[in-house]
C-alpha atoms as a PDB file:
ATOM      1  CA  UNK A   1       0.000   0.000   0.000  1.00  0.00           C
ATOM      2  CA  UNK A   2       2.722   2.222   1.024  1.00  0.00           C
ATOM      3  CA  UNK A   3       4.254   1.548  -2.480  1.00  0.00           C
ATOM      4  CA  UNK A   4       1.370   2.279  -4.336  1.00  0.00           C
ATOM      5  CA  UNK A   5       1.291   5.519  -2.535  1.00  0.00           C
ATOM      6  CA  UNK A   6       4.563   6.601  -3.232  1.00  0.00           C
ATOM      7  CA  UNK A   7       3.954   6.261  -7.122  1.00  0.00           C
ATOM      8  CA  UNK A   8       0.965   7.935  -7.305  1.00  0.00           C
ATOM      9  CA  UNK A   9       3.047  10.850  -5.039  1.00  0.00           C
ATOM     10  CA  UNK A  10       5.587  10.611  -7.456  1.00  0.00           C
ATOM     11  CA  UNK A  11       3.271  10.740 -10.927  1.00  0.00           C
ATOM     12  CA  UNK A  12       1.476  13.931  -9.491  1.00  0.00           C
ATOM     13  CA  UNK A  13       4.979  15.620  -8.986  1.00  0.00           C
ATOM     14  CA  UNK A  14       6.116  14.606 -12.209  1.00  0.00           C
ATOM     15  CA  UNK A  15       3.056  16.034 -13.698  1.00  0.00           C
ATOM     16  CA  UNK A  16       2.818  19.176 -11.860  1.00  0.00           C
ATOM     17  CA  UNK A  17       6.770  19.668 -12.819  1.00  0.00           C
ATOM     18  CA  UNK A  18       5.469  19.292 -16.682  1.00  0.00           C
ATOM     19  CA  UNK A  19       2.961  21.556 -16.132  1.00  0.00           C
ATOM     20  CA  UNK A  20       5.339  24.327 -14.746  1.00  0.00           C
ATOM     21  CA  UNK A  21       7.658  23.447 -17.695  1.00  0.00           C
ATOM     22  CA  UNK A  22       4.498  23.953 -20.405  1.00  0.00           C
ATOM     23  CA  UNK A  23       3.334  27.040 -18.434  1.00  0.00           C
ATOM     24  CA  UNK A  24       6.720  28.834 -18.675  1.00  0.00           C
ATOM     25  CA  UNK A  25       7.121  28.003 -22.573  1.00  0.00           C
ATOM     26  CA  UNK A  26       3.790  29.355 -22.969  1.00  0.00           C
ATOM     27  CA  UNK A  27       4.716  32.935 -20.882  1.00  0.00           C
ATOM     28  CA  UNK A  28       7.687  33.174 -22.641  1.00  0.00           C
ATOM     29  CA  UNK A  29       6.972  31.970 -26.529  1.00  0.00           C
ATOM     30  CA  UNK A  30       4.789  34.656 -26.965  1.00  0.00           C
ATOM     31  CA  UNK A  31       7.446  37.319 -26.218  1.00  0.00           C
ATOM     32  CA  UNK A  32       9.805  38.265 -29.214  1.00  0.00           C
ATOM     33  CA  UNK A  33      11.530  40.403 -31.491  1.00  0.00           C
ATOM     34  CA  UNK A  34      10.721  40.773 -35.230  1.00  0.00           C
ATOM     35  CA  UNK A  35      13.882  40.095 -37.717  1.00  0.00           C
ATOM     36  CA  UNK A  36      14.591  41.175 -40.836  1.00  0.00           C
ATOM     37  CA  UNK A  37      14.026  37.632 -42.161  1.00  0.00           C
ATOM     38  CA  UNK A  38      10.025  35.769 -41.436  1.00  0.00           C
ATOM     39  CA  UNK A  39      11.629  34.057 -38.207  1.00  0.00           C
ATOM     40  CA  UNK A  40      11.334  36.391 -35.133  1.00  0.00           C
ATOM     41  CA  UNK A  41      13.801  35.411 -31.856  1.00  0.00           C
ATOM     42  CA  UNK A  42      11.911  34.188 -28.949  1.00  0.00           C
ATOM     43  CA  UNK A  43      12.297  33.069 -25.413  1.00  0.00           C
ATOM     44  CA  UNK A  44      10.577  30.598 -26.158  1.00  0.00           C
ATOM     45  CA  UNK A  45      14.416  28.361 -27.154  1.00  0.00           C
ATOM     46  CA  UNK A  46      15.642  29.732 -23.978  1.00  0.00           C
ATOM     47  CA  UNK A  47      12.223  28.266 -21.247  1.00  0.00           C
ATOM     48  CA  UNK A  48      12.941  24.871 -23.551  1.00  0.00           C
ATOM     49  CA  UNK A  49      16.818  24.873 -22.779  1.00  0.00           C
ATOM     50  CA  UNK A  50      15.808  25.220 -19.520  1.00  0.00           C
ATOM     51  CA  UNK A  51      12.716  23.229 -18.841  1.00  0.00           C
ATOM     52  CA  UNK A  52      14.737  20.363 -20.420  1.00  0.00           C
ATOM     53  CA  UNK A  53      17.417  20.598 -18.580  1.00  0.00           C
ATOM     54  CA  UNK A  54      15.473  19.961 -15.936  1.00  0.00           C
ATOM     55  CA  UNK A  55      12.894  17.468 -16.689  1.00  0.00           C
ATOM     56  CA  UNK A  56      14.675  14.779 -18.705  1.00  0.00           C
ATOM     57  CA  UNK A  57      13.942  14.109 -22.578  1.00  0.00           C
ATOM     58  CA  UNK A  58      10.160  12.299 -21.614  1.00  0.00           C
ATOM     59  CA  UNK A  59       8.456  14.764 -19.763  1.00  0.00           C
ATOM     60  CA  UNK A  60      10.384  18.092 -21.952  1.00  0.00           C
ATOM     61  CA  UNK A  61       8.625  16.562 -25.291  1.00  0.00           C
ATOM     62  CA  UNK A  62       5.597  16.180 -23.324  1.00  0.00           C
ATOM     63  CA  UNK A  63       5.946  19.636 -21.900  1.00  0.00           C
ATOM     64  CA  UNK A  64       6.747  20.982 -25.664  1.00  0.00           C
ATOM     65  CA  UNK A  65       3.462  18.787 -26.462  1.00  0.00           C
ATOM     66  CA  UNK A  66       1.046  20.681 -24.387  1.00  0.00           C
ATOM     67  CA  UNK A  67       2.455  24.059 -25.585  1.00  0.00           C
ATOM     68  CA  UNK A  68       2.067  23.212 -28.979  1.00  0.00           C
ATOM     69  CA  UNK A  69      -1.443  22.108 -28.869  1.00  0.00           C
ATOM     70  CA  UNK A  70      -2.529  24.713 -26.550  1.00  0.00           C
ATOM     71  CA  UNK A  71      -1.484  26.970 -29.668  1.00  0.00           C
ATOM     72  CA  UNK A  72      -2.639  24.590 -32.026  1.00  0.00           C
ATOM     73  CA  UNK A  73      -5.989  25.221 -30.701  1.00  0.00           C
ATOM     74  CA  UNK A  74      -6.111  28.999 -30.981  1.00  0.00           C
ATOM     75  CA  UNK A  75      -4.802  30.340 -27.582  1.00  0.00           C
ATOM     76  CA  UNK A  76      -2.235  33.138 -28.467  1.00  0.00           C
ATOM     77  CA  UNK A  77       1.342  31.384 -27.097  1.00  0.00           C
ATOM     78  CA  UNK A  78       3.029  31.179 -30.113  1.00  0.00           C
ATOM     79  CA  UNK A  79       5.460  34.270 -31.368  1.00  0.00           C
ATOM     80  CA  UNK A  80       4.185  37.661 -31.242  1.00  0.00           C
ATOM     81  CA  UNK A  81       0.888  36.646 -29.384  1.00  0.00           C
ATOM     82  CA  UNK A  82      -0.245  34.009 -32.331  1.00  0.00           C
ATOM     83  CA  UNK A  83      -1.825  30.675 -32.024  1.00  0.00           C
ATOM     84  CA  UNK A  84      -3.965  28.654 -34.345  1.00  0.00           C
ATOM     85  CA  UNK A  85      -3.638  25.335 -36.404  1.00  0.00           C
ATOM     86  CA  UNK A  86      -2.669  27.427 -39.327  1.00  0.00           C
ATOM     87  CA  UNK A  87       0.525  29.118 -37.465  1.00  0.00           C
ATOM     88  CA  UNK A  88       1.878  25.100 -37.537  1.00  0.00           C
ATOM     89  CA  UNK A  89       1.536  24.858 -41.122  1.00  0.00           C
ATOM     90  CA  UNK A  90       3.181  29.105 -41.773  1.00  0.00           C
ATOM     91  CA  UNK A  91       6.656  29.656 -42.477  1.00  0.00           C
ATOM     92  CA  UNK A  92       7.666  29.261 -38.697  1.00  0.00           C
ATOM     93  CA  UNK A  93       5.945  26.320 -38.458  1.00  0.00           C
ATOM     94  CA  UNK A  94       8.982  24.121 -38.681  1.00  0.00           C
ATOM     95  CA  UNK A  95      10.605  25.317 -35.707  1.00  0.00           C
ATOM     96  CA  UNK A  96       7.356  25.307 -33.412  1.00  0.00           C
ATOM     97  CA  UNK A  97       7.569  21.160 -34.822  1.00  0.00           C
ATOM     98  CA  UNK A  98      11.622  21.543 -33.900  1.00  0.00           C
ATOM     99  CA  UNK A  99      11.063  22.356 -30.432  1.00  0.00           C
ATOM    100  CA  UNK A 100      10.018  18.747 -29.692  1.00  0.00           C
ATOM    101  CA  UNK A 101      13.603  17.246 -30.911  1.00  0.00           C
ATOM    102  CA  UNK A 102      14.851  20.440 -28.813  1.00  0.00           C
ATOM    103  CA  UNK A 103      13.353  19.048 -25.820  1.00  0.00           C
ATOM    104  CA  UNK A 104      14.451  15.430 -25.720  1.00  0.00           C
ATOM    105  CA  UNK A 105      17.628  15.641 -27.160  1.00  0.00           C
ATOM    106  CA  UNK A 106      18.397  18.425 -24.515  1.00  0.00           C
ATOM    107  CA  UNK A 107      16.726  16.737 -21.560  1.00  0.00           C
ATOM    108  CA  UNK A 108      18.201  13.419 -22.651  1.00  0.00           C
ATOM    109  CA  UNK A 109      21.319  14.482 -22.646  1.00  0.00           C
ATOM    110  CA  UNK A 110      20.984  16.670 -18.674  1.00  0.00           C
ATOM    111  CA  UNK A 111      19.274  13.615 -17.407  1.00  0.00           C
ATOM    112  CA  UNK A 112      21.471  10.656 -18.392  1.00  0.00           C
ATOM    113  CA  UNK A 113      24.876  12.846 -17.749  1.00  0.00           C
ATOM    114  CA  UNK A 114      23.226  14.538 -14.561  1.00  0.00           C
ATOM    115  CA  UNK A 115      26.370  15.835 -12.469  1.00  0.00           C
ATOM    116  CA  UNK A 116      28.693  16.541 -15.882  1.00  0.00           C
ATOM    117  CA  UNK A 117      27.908  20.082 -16.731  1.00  0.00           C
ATOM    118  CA  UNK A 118      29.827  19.620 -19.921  1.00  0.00           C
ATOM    119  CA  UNK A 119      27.110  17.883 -21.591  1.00  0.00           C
ATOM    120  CA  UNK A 120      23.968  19.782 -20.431  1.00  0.00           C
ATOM    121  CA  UNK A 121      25.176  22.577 -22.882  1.00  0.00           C
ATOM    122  CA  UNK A 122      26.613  19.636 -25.667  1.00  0.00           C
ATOM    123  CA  UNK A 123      22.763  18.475 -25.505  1.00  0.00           C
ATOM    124  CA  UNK A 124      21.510  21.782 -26.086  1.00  0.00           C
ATOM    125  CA  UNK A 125      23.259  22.259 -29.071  1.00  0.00           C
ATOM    126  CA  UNK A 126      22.705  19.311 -30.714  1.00  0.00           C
ATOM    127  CA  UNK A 127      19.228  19.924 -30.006  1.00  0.00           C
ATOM    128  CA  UNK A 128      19.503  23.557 -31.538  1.00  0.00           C
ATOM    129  CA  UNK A 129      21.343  22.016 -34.614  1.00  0.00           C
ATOM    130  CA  UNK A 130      17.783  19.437 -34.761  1.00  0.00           C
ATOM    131  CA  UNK A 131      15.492  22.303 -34.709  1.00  0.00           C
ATOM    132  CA  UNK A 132      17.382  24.468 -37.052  1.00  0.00           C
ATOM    133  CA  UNK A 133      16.706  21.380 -39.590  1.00  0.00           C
ATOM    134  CA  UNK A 134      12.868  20.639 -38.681  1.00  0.00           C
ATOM    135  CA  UNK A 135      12.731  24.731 -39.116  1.00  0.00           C
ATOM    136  CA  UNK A 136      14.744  25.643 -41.817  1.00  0.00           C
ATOM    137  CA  UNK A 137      13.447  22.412 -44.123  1.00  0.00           C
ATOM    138  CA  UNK A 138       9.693  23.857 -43.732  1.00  0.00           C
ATOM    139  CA  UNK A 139      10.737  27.500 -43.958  1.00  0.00           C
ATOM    140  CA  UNK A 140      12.305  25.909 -47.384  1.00  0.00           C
ATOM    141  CA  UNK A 141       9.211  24.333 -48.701  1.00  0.00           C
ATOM    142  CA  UNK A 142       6.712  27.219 -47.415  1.00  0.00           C
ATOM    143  CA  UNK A 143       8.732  30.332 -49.531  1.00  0.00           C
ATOM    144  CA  UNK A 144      10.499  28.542 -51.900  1.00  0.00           C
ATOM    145  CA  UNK A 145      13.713  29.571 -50.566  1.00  0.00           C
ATOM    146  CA  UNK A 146      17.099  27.740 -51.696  1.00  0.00           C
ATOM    147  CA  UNK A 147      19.522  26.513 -48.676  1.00  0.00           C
ATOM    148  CA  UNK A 148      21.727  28.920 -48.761  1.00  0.00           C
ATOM    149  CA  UNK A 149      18.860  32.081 -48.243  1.00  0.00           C
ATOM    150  CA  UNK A 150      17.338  29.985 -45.824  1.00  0.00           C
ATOM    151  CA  UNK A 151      20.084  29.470 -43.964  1.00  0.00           C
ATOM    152  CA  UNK A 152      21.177  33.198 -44.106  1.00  0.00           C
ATOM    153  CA  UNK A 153      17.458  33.937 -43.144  1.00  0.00           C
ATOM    154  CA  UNK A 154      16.938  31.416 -40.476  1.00  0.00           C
ATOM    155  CA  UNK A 155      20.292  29.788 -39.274  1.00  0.00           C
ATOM    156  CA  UNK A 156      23.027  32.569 -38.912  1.00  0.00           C
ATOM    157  CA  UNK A 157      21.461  35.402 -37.565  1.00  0.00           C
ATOM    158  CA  UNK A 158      20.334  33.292 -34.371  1.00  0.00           C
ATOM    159  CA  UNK A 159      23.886  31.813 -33.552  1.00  0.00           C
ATOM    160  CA  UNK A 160      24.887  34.107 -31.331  1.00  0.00           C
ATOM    161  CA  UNK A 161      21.408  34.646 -29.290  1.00  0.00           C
ATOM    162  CA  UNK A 162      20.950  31.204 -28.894  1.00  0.00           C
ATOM    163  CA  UNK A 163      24.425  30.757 -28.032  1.00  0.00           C
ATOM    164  CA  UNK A 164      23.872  33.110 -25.230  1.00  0.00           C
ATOM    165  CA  UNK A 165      20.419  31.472 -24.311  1.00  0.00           C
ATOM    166  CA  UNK A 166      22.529  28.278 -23.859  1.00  0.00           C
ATOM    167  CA  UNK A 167      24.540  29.791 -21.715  1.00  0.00           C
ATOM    168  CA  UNK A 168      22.441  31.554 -19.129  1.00  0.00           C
ATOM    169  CA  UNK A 169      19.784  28.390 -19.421  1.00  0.00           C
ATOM    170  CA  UNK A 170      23.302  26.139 -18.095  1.00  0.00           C
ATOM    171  CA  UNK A 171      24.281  28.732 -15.646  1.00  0.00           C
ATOM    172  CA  UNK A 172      20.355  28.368 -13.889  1.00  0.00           C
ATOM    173  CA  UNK A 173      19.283  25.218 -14.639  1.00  0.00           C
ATOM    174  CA  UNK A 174      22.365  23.514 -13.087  1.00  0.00           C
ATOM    175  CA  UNK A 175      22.291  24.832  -9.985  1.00  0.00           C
ATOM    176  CA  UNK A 176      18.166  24.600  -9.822  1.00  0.00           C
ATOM    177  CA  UNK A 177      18.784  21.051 -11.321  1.00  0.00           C
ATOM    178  CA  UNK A 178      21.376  20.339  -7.813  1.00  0.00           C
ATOM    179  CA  UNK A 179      18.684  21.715  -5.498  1.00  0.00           C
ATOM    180  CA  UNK A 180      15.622  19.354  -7.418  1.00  0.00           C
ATOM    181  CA  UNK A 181      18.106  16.258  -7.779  1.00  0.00           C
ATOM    182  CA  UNK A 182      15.545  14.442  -5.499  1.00  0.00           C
ATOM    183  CA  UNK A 183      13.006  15.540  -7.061  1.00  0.00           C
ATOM    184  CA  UNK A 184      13.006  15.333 -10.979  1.00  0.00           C
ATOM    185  CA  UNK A 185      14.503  12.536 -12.671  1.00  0.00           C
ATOM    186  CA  UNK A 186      12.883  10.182 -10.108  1.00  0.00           C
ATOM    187  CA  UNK A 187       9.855  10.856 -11.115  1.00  0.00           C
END
């Protein structure tokens, strides 16, 4: 009995952890700055980096999940206070898709290499470097664009934000990830 009350203890922390995770995506998506290209920068990388980094691969995607079909569904979380079906299938589209790669490869990587800081930032970019190909392919196929404008449009211009995002998501979500050690990857 004990046992079975433990797990259910420990599924309602993992889910109320998730939750968090898909609430702070949703605050911060919305928030960003228009580029000269179609792709604005968002916070939105930078609450995945970190949510990730803290939740493990299976709960990030699921976290990334719920964002993406609470904008799927109209509610205005997606870049410059958008949401809607059609938002998924726009020029950005791709990298709303890329966020879910985002998530487990980053949360993958902090949860199986938990007390090596080196690779929480490793799994970041490598699951920067998977989003830039879900978003750049569709970004392709929506305008037409060859690789070399896309990537000049979508790729390069973002290397040094998200570079920094990576950086201040490691610098809090290591120390927050010491403090929860108890509490998130046993979930």
């Amino acid at each position: 009995m004990n046992e079975m009350k433990e797990k259910n203890k420990v599924n309602v922390r993992a889910m109320v952890f998730t939750a968090i995770i898909a609430a702070l995506i949703c605050v911060a998506s919305p928030f960003s700055i228009p580029m000269p290209g179609l792709v604005p920068i968002s916070l939105g990388t930078f609450a995945i980096y970190l949510g990730s980094a803290l939740l493990g691969g299976k709960r990030a995607t699921v976290a990334v999940a719920v964002f993406i079909l609470i904008g799927a569904v109209g509610l205005p979380v997606f870049t410059g206070f958008t949401g809607g079906f059609a938002k998924l299938l726009g020029v950005t589209g791709g990298y709303i898709i890329g966020y879910v790669p985002l998530a487990y490869i980053t949360g993958i990587f902090s949860e199986k290499f938990n007390n090596k800081i080196f690779f929480m930032p490793v799994g970041m970019i490598l699951g920067t470097i998977a989003l830039y190909v879900f978003g750049t392919a569709w970004f392709m196929i929506a305008t037409g664009s060859n690789l070399e404008a896309a990537l000049m449009s979508c790729v390069v211009p973002f290397l040094i934000g998200d570079s920094i995002k990576i950086a201040v998501a490691t610098a809090i979500a290591k120390p927050l990830q010491t403090r929860l050690n108890g509490y998130l990857y046993d979930m």
